[in-house]
N, C-alpha and C. Protein backbone atom coordinates (compact mmCIF):
# COMPACT_ATOMS: atom_id res chain seq x y z
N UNK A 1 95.48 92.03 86.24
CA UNK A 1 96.21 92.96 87.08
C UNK A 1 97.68 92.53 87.22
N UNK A 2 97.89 91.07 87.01
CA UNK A 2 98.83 90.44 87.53
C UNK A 2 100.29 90.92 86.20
N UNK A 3 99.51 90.87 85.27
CA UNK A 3 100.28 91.34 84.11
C UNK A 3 100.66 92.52 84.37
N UNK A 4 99.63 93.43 84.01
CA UNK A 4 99.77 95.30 83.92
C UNK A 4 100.93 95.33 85.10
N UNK A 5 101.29 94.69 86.54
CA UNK A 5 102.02 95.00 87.36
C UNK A 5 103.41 94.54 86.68
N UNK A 6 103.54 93.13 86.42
CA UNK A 6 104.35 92.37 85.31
C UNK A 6 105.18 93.94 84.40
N UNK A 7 104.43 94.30 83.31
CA UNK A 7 104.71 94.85 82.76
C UNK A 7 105.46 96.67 83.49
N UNK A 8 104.58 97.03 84.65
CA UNK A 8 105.34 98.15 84.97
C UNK A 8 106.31 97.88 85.83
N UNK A 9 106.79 96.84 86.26
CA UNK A 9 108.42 96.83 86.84
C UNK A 9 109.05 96.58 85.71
N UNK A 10 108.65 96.20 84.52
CA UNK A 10 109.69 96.01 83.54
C UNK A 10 110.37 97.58 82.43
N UNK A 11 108.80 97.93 82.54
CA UNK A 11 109.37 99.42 82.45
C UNK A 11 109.97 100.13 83.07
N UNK A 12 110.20 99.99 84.41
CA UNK A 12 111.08 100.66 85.12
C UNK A 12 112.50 99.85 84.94
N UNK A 13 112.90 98.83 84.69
CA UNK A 13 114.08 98.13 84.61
C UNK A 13 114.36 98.76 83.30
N UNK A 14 113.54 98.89 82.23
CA UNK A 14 113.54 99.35 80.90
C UNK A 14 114.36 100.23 80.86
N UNK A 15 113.47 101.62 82.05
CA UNK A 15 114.37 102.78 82.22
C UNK A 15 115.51 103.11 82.72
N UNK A 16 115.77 101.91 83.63
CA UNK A 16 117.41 102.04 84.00
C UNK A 16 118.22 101.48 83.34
N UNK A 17 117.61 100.50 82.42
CA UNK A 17 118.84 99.86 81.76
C UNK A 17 119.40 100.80 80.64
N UNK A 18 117.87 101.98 80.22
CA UNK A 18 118.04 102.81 79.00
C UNK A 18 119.30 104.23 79.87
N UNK A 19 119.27 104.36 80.85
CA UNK A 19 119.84 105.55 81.69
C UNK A 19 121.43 104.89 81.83
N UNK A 20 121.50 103.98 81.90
CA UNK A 20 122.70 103.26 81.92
C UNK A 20 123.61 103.38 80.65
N UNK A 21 122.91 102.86 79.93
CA UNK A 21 123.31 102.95 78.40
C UNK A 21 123.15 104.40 77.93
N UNK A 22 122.60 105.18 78.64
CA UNK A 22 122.83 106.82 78.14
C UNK A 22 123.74 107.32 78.97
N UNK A 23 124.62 107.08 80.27
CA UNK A 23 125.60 107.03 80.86
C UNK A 23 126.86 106.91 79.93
N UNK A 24 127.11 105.50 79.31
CA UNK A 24 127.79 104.82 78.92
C UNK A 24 127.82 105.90 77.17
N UNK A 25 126.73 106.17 76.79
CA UNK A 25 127.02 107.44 75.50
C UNK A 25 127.37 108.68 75.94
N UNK A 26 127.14 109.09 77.22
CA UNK A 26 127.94 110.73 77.20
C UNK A 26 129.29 110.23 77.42
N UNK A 27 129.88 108.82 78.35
CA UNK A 27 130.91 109.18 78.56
C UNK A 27 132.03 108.71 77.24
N UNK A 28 131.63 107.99 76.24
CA UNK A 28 132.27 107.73 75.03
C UNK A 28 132.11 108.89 74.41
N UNK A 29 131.03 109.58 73.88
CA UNK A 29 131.40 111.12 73.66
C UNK A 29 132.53 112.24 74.09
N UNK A 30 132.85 112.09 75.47
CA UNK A 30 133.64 112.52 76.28
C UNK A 30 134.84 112.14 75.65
N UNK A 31 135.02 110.65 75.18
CA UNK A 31 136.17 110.28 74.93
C UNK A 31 136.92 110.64 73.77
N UNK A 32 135.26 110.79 72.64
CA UNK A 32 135.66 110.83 71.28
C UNK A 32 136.03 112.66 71.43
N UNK A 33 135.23 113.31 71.79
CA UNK A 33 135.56 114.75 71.74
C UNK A 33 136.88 115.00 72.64
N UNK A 34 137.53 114.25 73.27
CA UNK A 34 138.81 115.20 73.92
C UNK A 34 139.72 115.01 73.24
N UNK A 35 139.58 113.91 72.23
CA UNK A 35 140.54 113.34 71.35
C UNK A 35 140.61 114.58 69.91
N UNK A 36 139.18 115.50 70.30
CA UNK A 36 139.34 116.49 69.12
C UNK A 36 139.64 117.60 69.69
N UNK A 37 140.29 117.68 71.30
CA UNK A 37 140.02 118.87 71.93
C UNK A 37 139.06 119.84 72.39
N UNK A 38 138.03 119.00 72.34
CA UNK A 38 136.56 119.53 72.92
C UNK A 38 136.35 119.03 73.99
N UNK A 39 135.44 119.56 74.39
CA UNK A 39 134.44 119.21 75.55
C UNK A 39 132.55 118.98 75.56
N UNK A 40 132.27 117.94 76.33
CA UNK A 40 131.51 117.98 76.19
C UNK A 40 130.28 118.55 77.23
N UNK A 41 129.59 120.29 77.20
CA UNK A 41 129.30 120.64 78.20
C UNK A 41 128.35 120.05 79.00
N UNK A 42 128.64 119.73 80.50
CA UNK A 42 127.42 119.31 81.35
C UNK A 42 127.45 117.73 81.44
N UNK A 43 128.53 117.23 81.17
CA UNK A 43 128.78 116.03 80.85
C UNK A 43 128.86 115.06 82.24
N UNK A 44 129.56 115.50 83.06
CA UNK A 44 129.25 115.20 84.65
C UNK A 44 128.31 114.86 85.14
N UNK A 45 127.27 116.71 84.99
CA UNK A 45 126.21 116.63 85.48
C UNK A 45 125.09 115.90 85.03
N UNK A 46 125.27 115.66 83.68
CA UNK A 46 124.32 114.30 83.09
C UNK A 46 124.40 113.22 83.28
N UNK A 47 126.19 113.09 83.57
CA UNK A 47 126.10 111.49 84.23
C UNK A 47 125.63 110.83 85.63
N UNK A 48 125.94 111.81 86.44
CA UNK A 48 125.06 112.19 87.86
C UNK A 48 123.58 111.63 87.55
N UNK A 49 122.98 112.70 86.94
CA UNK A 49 121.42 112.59 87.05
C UNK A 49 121.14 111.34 86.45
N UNK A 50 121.94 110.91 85.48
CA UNK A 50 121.62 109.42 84.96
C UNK A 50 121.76 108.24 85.81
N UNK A 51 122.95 108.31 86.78
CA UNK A 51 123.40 107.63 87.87
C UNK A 51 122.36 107.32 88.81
N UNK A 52 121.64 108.45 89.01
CA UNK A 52 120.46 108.55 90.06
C UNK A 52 119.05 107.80 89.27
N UNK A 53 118.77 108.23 88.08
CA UNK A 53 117.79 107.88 87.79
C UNK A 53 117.84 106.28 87.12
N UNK A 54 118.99 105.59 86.97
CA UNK A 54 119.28 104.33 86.93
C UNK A 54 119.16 103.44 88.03
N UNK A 55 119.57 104.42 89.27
CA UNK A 55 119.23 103.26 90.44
C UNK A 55 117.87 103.36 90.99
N UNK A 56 117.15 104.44 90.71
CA UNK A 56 115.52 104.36 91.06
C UNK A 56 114.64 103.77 90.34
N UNK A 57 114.94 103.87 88.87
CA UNK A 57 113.62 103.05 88.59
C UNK A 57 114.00 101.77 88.38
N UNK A 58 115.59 101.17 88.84
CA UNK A 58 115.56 99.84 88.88
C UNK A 58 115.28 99.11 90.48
N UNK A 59 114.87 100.06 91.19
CA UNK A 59 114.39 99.57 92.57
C UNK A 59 113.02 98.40 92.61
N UNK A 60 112.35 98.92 91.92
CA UNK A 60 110.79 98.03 91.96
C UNK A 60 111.15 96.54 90.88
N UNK A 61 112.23 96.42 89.82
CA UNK A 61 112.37 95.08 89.28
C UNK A 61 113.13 94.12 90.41
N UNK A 62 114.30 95.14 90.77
CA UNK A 62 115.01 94.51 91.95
C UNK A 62 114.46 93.84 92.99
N UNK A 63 113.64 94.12 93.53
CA UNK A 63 113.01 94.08 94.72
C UNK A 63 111.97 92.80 94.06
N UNK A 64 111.26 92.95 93.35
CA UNK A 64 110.51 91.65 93.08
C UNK A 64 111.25 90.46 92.79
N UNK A 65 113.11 90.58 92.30
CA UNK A 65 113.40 89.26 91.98
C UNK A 65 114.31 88.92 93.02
N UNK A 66 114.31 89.70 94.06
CA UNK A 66 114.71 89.54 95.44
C UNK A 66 115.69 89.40 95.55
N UNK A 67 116.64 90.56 94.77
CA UNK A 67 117.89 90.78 94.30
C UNK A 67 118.52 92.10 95.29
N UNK A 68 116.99 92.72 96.18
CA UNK A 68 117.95 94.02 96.81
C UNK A 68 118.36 93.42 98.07
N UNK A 69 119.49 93.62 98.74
CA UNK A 69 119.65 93.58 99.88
C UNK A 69 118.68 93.23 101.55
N UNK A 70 118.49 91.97 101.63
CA UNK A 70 117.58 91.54 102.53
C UNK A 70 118.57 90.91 103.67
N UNK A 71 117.79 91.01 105.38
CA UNK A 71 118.62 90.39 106.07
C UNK A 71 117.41 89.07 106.29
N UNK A 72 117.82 88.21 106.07
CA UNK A 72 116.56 86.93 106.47
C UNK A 72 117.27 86.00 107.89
N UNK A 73 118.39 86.81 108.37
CA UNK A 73 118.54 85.99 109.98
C UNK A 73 117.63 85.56 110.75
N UNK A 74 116.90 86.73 111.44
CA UNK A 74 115.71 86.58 112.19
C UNK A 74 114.37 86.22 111.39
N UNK A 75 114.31 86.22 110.09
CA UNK A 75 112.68 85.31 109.40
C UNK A 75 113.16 83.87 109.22
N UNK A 76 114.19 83.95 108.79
CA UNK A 76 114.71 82.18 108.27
C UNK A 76 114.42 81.25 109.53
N UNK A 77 114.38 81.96 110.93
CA UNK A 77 114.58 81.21 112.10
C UNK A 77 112.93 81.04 112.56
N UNK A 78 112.10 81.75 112.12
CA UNK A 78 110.64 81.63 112.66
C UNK A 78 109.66 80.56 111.52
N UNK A 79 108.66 80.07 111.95
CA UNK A 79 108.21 79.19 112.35
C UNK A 79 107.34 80.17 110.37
N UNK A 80 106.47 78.59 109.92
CA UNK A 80 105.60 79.71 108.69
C UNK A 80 104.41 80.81 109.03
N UNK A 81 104.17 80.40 110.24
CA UNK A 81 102.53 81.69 110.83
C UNK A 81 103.33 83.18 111.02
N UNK A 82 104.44 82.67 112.32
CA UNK A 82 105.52 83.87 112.88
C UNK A 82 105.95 84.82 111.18
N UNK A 83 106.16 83.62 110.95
CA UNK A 83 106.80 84.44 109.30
C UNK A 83 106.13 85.40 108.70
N UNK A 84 104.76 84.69 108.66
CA UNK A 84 103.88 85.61 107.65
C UNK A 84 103.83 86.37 108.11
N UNK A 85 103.55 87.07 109.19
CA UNK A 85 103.34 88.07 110.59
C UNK A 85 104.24 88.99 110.64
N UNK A 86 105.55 88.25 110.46
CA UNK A 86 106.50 89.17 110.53
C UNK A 86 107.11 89.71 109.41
N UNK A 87 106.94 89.13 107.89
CA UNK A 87 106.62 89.93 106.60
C UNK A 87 105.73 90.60 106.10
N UNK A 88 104.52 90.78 106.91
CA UNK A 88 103.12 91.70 106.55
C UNK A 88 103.90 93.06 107.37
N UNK A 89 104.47 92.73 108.47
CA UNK A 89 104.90 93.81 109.25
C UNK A 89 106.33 95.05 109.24
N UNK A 90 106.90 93.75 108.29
CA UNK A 90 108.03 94.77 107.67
C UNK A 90 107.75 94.97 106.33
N UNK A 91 106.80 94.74 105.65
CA UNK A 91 106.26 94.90 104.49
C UNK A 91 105.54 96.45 104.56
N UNK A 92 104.75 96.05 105.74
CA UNK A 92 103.95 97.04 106.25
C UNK A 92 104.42 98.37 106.24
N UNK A 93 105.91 98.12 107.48
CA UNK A 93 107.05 99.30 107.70
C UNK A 93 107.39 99.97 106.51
N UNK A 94 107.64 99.55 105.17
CA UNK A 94 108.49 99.56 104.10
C UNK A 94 107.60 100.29 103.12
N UNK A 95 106.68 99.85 103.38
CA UNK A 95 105.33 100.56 102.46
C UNK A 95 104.91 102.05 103.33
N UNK A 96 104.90 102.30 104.31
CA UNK A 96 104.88 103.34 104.65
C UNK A 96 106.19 103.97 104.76
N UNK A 97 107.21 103.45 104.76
CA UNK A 97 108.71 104.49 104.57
C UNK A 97 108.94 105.06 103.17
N UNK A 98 108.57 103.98 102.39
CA UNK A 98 108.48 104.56 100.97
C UNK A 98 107.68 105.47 100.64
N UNK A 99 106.57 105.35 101.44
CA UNK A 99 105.15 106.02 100.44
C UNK A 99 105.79 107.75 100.83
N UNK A 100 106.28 107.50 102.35
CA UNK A 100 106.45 109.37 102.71
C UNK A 100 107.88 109.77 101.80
N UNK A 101 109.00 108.93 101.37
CA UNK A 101 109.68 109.47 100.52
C UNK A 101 109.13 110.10 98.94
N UNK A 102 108.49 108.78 98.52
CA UNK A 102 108.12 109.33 97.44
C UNK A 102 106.87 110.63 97.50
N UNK A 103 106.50 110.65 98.51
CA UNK A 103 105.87 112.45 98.60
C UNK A 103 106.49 113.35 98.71
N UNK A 104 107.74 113.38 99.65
CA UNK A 104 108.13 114.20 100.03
C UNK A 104 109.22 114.60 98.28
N UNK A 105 109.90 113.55 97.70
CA UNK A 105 110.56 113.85 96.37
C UNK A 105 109.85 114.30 95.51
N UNK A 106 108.68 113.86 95.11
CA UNK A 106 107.46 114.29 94.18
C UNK A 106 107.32 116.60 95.18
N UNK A 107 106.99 116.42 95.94
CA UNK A 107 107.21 117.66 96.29
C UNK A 107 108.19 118.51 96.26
N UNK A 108 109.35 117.56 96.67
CA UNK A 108 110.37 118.49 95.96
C UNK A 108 110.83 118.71 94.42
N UNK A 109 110.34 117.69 93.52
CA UNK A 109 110.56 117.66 92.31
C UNK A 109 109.46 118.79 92.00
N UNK A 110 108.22 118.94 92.05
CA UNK A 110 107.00 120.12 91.84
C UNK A 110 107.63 121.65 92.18
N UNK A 111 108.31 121.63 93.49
CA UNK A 111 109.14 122.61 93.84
C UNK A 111 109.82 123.44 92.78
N UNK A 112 110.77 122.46 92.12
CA UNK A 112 111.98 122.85 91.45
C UNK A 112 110.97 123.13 90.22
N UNK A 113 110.42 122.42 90.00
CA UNK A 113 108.92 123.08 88.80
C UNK A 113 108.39 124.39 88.41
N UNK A 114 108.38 124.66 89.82
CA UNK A 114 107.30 125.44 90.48
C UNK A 114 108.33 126.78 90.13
N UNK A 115 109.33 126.55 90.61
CA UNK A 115 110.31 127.94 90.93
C UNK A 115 111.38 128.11 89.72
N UNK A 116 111.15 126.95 88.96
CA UNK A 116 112.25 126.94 87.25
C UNK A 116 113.64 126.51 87.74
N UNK A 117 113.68 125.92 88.62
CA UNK A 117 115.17 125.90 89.16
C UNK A 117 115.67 124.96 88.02
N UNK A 118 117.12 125.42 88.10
CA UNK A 118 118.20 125.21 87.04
C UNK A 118 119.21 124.57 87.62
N UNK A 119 119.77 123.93 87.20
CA UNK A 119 121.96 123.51 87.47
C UNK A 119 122.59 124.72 87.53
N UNK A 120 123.41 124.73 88.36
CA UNK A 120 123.94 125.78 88.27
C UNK A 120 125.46 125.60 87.13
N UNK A 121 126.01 123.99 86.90
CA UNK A 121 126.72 123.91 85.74
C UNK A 121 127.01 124.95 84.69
N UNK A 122 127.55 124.25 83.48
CA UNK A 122 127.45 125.06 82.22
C UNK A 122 126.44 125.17 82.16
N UNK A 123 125.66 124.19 81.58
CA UNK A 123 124.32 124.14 80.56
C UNK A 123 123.19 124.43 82.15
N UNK A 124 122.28 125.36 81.35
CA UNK A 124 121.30 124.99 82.89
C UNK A 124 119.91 124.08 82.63
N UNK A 125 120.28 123.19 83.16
CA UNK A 125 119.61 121.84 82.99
C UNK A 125 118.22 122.23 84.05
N UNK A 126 116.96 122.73 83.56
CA UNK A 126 115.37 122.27 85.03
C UNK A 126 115.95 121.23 85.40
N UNK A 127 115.76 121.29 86.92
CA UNK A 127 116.01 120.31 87.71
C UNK A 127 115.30 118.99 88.18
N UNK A 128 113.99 119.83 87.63
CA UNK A 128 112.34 118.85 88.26
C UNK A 128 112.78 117.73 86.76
N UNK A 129 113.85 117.85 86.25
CA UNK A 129 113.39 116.77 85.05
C UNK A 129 114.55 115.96 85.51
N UNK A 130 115.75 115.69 85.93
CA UNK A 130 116.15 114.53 86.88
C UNK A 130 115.66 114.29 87.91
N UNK A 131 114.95 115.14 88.88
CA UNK A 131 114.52 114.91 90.36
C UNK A 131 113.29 114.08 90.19
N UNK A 132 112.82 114.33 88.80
CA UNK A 132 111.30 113.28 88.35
C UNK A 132 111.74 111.51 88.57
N UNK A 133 113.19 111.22 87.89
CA UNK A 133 113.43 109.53 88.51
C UNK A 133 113.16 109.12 89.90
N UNK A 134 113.16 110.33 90.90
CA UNK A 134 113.14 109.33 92.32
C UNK A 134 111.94 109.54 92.84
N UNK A 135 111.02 110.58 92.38
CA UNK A 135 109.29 109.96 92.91
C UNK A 135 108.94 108.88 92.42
N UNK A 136 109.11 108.94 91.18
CA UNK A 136 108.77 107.47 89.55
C UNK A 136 109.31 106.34 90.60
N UNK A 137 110.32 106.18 90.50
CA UNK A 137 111.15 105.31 91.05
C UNK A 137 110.93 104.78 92.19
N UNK A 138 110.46 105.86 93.11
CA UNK A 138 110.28 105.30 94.89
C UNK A 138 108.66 104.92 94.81
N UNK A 139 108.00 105.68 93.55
CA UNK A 139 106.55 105.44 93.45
C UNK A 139 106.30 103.50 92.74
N UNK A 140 107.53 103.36 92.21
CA UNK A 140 107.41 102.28 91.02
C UNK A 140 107.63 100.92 92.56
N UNK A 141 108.12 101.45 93.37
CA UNK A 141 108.81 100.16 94.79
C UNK A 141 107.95 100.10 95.71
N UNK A 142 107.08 101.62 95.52
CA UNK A 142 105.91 101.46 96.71
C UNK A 142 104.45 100.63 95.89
N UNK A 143 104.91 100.16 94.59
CA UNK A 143 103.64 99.50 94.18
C UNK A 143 104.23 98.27 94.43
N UNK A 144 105.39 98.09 94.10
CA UNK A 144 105.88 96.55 94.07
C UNK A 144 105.94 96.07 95.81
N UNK A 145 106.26 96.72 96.84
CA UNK A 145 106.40 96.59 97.87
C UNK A 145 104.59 96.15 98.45
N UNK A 146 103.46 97.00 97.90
CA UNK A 146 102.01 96.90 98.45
C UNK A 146 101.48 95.54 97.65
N UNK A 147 102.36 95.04 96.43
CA UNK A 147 102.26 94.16 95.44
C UNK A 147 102.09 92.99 96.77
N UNK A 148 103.59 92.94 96.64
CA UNK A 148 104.27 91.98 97.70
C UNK A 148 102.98 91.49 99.18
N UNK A 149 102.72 92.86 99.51
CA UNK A 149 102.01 92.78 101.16
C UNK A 149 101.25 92.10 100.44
N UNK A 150 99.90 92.22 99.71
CA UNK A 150 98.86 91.69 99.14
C UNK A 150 98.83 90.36 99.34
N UNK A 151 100.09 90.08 98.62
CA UNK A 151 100.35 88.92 98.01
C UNK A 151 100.51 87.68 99.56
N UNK A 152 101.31 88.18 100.21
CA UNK A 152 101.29 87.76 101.62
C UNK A 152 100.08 87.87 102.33
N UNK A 153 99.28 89.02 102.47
CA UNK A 153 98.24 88.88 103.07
C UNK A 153 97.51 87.55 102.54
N UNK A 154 97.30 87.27 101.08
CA UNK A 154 96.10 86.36 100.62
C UNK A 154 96.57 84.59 101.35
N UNK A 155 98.04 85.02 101.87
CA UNK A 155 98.59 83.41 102.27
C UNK A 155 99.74 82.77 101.45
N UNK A 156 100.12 83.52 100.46
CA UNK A 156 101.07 83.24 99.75
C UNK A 156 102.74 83.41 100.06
N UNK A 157 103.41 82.80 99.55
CA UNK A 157 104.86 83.31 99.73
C UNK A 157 105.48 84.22 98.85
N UNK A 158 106.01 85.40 100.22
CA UNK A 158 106.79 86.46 99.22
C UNK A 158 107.20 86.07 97.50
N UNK A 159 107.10 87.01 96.73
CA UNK A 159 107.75 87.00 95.31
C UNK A 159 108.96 87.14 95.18
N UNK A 160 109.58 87.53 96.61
CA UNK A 160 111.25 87.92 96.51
C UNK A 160 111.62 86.73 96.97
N UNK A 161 111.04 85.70 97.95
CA UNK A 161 111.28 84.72 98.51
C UNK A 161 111.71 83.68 97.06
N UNK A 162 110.61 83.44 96.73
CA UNK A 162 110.80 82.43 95.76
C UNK A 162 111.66 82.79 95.25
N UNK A 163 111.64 83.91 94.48
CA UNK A 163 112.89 84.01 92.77
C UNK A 163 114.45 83.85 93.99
N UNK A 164 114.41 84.52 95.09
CA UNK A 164 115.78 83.79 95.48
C UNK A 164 116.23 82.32 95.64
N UNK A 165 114.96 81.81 96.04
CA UNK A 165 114.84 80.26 96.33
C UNK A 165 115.25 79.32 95.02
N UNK A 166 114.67 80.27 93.83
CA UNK A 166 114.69 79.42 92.61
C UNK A 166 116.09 79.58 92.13
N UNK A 167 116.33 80.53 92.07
CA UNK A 167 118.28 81.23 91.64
C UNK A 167 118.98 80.15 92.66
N UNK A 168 118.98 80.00 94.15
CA UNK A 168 119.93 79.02 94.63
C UNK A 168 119.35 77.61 94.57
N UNK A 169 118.32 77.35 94.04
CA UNK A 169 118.34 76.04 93.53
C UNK A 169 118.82 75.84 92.37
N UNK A 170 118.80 76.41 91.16
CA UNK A 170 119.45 76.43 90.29
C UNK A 170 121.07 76.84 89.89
N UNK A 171 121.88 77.12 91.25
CA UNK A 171 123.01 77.07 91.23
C UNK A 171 123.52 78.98 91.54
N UNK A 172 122.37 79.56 91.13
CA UNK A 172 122.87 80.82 90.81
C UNK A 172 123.07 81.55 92.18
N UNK A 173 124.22 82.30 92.56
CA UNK A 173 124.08 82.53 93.89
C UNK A 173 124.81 84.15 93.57
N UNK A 174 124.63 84.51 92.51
CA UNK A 174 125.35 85.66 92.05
C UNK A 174 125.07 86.92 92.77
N UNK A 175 123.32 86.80 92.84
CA UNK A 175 122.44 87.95 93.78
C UNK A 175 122.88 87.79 94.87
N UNK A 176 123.57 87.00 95.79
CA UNK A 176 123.97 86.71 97.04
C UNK A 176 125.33 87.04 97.28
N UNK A 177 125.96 87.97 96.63
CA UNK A 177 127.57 88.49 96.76
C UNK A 177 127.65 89.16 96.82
């Protein structure tokens, strides 16, 4: 199990790093075509939806190497029982804030499905096919997030804990800027 999970945050890093790098080709296109007096239509609006779908499905790699944004003031100061207690509990929080986003986006992505909705741009782009990165995405953080609780429940220390622990023992403090 430990793998198959292994492997689907990496596919989601996969997919943002691939959305990134398809960012980075419309907008050199952009560059090469104005230089011929063209345009390239919808070019914005693709970089948008790529924008979005780069930062969602890199949420669930992030988060396991304990690279997203954490405040550890008030855990760093409690005791290891208080701790665990109080990471099952914002674990807890986090897993249910996620789980109702990613329903409520998955519903609205079915929506736009449902009804053919378009861009209103040049090109008319279905919409349910960018709005699909942030259920994927919020769905890919609510596994890594229930990962995490598990993992704490059995007595263990967070997975975000360590890989930060290991990065500032090893000098790296880059995630920390």
């Amino acid at each position: 199990m430990r793998r198959l999970l292994d492997v689907l945050y990496a596919l989601g890093a996969g997919l943002a790093a691939l959305s990134l790098f398809a960012i980075f080709c419309v907008m050199m296109a952009q560059v090469v075509l104005r230089e011929m007096q063209l345009q390239l239509p919808a070019a914005d609006d693709v970089s948008a939806y790529l924008c979005v779908s780069t930062t969602f499905f890199a949420l669930a790699a992030t988060f396991k190497r304990g690279e997203l944004i954490r405040v550890g003031m008030a855990l760093d100061r409690l005791g290891p029982a208080a701790r665990r207690w109080a990471e099952l509990l914002v674990l807890g929080l986090a897993a249910v804030l996620i789980a109702y986003v990613t329903f409520w986006t998955a519903q609205d992505m079915w929506f736009s499905w449902e009804i053919e909705e378009v861009a209103q741009g040049t090109v008319p782009i279905p919409l349910w096919i960018p709005k699909l990165a942030v259920p994927l995405g919020t769905g890919l953080l609510l596994i890594a997030i229930l990962d995490e609780f598990v993992t704490v429940l059995g007595g263990a220390r967070p997975g975000y804990v360590v890989a930060a622990e290991e990065r500032a023992a090893a000098g790296d403090f880059s995630a920390e800027v």
